[in-house]
Protein backbone atom coordinates (compact mmCIF):
# COMPACT_ATOMS: atom_id res chain seq x y z
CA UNK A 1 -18.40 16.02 -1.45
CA UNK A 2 -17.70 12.40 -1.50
CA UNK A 3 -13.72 11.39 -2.73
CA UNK A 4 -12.97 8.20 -4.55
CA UNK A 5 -11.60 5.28 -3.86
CA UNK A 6 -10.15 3.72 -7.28
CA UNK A 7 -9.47 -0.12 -7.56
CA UNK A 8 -8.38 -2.53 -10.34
CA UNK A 9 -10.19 -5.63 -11.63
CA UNK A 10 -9.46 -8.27 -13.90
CA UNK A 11 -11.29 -11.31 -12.72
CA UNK A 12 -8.87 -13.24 -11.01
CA UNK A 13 -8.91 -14.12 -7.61
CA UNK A 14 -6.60 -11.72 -6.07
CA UNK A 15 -8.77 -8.66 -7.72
CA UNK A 16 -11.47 -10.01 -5.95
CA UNK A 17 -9.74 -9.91 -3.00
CA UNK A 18 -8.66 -5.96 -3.50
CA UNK A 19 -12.11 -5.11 -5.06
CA UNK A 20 -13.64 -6.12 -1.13
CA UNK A 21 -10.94 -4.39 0.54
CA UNK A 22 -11.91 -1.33 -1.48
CA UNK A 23 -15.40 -1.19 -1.44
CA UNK A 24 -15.13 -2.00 2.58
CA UNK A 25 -12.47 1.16 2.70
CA UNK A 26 -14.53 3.54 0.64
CA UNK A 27 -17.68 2.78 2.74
CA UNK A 28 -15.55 3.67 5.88
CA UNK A 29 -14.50 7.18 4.31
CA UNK A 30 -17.97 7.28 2.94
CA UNK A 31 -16.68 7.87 -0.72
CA UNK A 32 -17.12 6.72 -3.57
CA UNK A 33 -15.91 3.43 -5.77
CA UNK A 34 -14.54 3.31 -8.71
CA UNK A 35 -14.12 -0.03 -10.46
CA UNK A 36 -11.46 0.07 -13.23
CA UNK A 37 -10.94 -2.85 -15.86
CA UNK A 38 -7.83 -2.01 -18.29
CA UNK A 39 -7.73 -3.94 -21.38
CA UNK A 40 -4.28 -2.59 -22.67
CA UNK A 41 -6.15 -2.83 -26.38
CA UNK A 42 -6.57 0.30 -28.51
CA UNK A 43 -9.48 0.92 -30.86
CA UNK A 44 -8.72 -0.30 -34.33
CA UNK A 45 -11.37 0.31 -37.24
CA UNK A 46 -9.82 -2.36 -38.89
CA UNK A 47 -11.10 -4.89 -36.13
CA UNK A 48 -14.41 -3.55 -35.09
CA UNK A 49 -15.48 -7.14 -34.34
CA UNK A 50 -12.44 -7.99 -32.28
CA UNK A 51 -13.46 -4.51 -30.67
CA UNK A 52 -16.86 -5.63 -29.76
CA UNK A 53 -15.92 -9.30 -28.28
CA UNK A 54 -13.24 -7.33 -25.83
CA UNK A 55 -15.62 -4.57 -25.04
CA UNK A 56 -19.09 -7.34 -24.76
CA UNK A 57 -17.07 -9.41 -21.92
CA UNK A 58 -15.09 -6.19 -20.24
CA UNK A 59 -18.17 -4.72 -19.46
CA UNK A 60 -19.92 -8.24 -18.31
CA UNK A 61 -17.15 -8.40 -15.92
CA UNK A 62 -17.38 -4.94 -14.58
CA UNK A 63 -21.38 -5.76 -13.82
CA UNK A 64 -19.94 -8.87 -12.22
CA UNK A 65 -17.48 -7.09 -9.84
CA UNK A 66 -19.91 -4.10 -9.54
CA UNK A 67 -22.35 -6.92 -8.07
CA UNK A 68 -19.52 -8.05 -5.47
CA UNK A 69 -19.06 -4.51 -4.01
CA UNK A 70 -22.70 -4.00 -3.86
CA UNK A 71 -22.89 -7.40 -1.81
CA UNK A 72 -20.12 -6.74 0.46
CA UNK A 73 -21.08 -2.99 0.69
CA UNK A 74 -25.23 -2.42 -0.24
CA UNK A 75 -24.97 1.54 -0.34
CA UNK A 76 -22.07 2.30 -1.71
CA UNK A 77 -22.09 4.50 -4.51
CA UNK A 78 -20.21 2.06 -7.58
CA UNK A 79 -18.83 3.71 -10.77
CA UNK A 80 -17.83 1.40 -13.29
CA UNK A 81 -14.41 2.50 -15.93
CA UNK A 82 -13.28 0.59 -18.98
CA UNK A 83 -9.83 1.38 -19.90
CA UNK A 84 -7.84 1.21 -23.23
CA UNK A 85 -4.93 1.21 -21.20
CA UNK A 86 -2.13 -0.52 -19.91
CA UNK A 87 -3.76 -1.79 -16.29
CA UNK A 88 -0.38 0.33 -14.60
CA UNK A 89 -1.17 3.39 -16.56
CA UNK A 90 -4.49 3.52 -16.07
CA UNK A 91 -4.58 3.36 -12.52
CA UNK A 92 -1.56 6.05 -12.48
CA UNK A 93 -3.70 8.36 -14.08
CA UNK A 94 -6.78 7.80 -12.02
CA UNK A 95 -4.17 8.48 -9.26
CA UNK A 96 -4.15 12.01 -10.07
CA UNK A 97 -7.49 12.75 -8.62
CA UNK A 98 -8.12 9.43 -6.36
CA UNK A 99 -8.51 9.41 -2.82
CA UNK A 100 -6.71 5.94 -2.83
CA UNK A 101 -6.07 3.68 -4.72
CA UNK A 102 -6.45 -0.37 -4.49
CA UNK A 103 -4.64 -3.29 -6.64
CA UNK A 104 -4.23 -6.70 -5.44
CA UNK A 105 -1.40 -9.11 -5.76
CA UNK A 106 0.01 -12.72 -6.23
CA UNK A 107 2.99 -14.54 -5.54
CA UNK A 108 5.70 -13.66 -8.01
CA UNK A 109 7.06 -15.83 -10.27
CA UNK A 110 11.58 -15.66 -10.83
CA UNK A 111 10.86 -13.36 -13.95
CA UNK A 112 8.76 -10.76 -12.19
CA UNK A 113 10.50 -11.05 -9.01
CA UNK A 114 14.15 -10.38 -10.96
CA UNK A 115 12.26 -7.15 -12.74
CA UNK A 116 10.11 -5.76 -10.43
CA UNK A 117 7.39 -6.37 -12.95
CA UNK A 118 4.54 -7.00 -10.88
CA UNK A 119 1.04 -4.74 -11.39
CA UNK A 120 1.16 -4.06 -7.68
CA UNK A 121 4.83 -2.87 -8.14
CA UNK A 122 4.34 -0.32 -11.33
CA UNK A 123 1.01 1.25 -9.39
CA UNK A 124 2.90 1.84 -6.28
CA UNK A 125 6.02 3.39 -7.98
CA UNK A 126 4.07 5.46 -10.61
CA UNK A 127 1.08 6.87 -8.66
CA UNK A 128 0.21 9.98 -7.15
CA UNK A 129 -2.09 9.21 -4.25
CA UNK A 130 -2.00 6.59 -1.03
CA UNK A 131 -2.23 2.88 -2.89
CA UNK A 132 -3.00 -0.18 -0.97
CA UNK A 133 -1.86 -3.08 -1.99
CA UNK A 134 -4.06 -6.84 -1.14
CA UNK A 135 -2.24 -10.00 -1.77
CA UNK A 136 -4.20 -12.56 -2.60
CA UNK A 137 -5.76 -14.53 0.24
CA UNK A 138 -5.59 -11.74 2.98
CA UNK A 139 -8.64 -9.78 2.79
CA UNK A 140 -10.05 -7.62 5.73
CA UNK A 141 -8.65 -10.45 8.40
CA UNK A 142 -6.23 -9.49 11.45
CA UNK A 143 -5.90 -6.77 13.70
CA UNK A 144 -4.05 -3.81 14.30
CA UNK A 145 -2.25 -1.20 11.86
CA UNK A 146 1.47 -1.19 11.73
CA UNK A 147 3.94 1.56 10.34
CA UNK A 148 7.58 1.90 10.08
CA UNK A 149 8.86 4.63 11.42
CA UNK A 150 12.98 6.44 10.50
CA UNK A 151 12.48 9.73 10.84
CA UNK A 152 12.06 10.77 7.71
CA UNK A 153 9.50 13.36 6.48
CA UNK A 154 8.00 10.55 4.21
CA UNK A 155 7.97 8.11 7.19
CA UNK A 156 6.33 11.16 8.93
CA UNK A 157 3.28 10.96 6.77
CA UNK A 158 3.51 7.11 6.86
CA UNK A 159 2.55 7.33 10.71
CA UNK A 160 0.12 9.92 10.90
CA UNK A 161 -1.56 7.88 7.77
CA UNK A 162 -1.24 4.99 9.64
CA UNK A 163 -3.10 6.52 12.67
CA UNK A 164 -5.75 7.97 10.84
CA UNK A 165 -6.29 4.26 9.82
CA UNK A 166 -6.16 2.45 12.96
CA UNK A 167 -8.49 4.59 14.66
CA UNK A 168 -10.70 4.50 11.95
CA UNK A 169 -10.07 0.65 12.21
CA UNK A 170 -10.50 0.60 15.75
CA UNK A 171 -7.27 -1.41 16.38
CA UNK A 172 -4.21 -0.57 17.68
CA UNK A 173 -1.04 0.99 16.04
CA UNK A 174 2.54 -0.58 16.29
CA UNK A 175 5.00 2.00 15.18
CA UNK A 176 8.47 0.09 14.51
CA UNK A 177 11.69 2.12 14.19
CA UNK A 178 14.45 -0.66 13.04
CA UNK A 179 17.93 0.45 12.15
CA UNK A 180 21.63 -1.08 11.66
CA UNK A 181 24.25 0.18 13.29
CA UNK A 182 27.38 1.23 11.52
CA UNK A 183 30.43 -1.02 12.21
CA UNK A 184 33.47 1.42 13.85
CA UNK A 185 36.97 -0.33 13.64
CA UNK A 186 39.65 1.01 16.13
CA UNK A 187 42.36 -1.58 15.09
CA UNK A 188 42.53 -4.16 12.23
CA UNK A 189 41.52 -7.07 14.42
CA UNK A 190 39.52 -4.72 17.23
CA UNK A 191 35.77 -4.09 16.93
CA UNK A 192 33.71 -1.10 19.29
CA UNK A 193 30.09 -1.44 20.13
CA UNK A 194 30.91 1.13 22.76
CA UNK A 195 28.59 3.07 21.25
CA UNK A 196 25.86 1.02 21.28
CA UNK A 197 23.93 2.84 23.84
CA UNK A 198 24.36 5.90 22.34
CA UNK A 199 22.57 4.92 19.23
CA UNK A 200 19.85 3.22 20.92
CA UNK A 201 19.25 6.13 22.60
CA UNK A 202 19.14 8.46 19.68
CA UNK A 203 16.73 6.17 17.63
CA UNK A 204 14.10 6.25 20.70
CA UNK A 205 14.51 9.96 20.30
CA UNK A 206 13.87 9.87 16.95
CA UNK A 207 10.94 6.90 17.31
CA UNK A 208 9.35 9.91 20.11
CA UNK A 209 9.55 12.35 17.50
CA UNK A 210 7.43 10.30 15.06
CA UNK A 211 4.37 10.43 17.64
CA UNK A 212 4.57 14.17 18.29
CA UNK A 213 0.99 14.93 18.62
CA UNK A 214 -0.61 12.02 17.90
CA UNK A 215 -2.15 11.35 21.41
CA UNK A 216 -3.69 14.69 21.23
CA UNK A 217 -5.14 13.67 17.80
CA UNK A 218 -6.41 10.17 18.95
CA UNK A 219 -6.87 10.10 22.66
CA UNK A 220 -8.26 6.86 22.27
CA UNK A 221 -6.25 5.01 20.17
CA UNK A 222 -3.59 2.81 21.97
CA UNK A 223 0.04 3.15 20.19
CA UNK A 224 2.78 0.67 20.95
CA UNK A 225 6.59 1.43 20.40
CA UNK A 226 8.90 -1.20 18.98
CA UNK A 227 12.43 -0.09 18.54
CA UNK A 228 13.90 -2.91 16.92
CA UNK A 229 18.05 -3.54 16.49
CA UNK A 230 17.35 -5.00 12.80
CA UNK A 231 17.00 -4.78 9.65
CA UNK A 232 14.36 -2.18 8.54
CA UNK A 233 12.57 -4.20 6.07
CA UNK A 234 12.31 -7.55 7.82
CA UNK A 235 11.38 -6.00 10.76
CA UNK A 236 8.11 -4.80 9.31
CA UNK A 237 7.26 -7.80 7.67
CA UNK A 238 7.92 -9.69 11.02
CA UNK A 239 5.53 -7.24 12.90
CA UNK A 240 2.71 -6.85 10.16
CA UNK A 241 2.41 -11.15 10.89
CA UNK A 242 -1.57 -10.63 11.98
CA UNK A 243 -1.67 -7.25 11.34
CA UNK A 244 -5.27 -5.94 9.56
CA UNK A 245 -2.85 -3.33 7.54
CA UNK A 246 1.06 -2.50 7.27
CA UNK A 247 1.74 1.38 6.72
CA UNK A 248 4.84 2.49 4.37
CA UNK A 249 6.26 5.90 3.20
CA UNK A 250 7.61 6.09 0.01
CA UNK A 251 9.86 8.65 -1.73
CA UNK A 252 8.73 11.55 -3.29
CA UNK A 253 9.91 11.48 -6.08
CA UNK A 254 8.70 12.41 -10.27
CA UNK A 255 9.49 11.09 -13.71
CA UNK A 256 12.03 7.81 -14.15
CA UNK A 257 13.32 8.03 -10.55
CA UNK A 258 9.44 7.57 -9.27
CA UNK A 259 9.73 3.98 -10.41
CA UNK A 260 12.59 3.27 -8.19
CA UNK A 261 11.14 2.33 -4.65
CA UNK A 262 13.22 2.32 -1.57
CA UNK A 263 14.80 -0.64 -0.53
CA UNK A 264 12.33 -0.95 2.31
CA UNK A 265 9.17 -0.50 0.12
CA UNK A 266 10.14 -2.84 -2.53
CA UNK A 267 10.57 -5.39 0.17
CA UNK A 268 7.32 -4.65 1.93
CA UNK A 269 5.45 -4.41 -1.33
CA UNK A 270 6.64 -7.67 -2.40
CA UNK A 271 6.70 -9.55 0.43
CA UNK A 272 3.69 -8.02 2.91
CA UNK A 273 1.80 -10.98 4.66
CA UNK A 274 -1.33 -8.22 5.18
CA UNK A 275 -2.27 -5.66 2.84
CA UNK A 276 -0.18 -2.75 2.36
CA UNK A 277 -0.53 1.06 2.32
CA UNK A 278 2.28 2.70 0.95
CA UNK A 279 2.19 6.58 1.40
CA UNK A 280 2.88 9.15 -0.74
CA UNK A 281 4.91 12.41 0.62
C-alpha cells in the first residue's frame, strides 16, 4: 500500500521549489502526493461570497501545482487538500499519518529570524513524521547526503535515515560528529588541553558507534567519517555546502516543549544551504 508524501503550497516561488522536491521524493518511495493549500480562513455564512472568491482561486492554484508535479513526475498518483487552517497546523496534522512531509523556505527577515516564526520552523517543531525542508533556490541540485552524528538516540535515527536516503540517492553519505571541548583550569592563569587526545579519541568511538551496521545494510553505499573539533551546528552547514540533502535528529519531544528545537536544528533549519531532513525519534 502506497504511503504519502504531504507538501505545502501557496504559490510562491519557494513552494514551487518544495512541491518538485516532493513529487521527485514520493516517486522514489513510489507513494503517493499530497498537495496541501491552507488558507487560515474559516467558513462564515455571513460571507458566502468572500467564501467563494477564496475557495474559486485556492482550488485554481491547487490544479496549477497539481500540473507541476505531474510535469516533473507523469505517474505519480496527485491528491489535491484545501485547508481552513493555519498553513503550520495543517501540515502538523497531516503529519500524523504522512510518510514525510515537505515545506519550502525563504530568507528570513529580523522579525521572523528574532521569533522563530518562519512556516518551515513551526512544521518542523510541531510535526510528527520526517519533514524536509527546501529553501528557495536549491531544488534537487548537488550530491551526496550528509548527517550529524553525537551519539544520541535521536542522532541515531538521523543516520540510519540519512543512509536510507543516500542509497536511495545513489550518492555518498558524510557522517560529521563535531563537538567542543570543555575548558579544565588547573590554576587561575594555567590552562590543560592535556586531555585533548583523550577526547578525540572517545568521540571517534562514539562517531564508530553511529555506523554500527550500516555496511551490512548498504554494502554499496560509500560512507565518509568527518570528526570535526567545532562547533556542532556550523560544522554541518559547512559540510552540507554541495550536498543534494543535510540529515538532522530532532528531540522527541510533545506538547509546548515540541516547539523548542535544539540549538543545532534551529541553526540547520534556518540556515541549511541544501534542503533539510530533520528526523523525528
Amino acid at each position: 500500500m502506497a504511503r504519502t508524501v504531504v507538501v505545502g503550497v501557496e504559490g510562491t516561488d519557494s513552494s514551487h521549489d518544495a512541491l518538485v522536491w516532493a513529487a521527485h521524493a514520493a516517486a522514489a518511495r513510489r507513494d503517493d502526493l499530497e498537495i496541501v493549500y491552507a488558507v487560515g480562513v474559516p467558513y462564515s455564512s455571513m460571507e458566502l461570497l468572500y467564501d467563494d472568491a477564496i475557495t474559486q482561486g485556492s482550488e485554481a492554484l491547487l490544479d496549477d501545482e497539481k500540473k507541476r508535479a505531474l510535469e516533473a513526475e507523469p505517474d505519480l498518483v496527485v491528491r489535491t487538500t484545501l485547508s481552513r487552517s493555519t498553513p503550520a497546523r495543517a501540515l502538523t496534522e497531516l503529519s500524523e499519518d504522512a510518510a514525510l512531509v515537505v515545506v519550502g523556505s525563504h530568507p528570513l527577515g529580523f522579525m521572523e529570524r528574532v521569533f522563530a516564526g518562519s512556516l518551515s520552523y513551526q512544521v518542523v517543531a510541531g510535526a510528527h513524521s520526517p519533514v524536509v525542508v527546501v529553501p528557495a533556490g536549491t531544488g534537487t541540485t548537488g550530491d551526496g547526503v550528509v548527517v550529524g552524528s553525537d551519539g544520541s538516540p535521536d542522532s541515531v535515527k538521523a543516520v540510519a535515515l540519512a543512509a536510507e536516503e543516500a542509497d536511495r540517492l545513489g550518492g555518498e553519505l558524510t557522517v560529521v560528529h563535531a563537538w567542543l571541548s570543555p575548558v579544565t583550569y588547573l590554576s587561575v592563569d594555567v590552562i590543560s588541553g592535556s586531555n585533548d587526545a583523550l577526547v578525540e579519541e572517545g568521540e571517534r568511538v562514539v562517531l564508530a558507534e553511529s555506523l554500527a551496521g550500516l555496511g551490512d545494510r548498504y554494502p554499496d553505499l560509500t560512507i565518509n567519517r568527518r570528526l570535526v573539533h567545532d562547533n556542532p551546528a556550523q560544522a554541518l552547514l559547512e559540510a552540507a555546502v554541495g550536498a543534494r540533502l543535510l540529515v538532522v535528529g530532532s528531540r522527541g519531544l510533545h506538547g509546548v516543549s515540541r516547539m523548542l528545537l535544539g540549538s543545532v536544528s534551529h541553526t540547520v533549519v534556518m540556515h541549511a544551504p541544501c534542503p533539510v531532513l530533520v528526523a523525528r525519534s
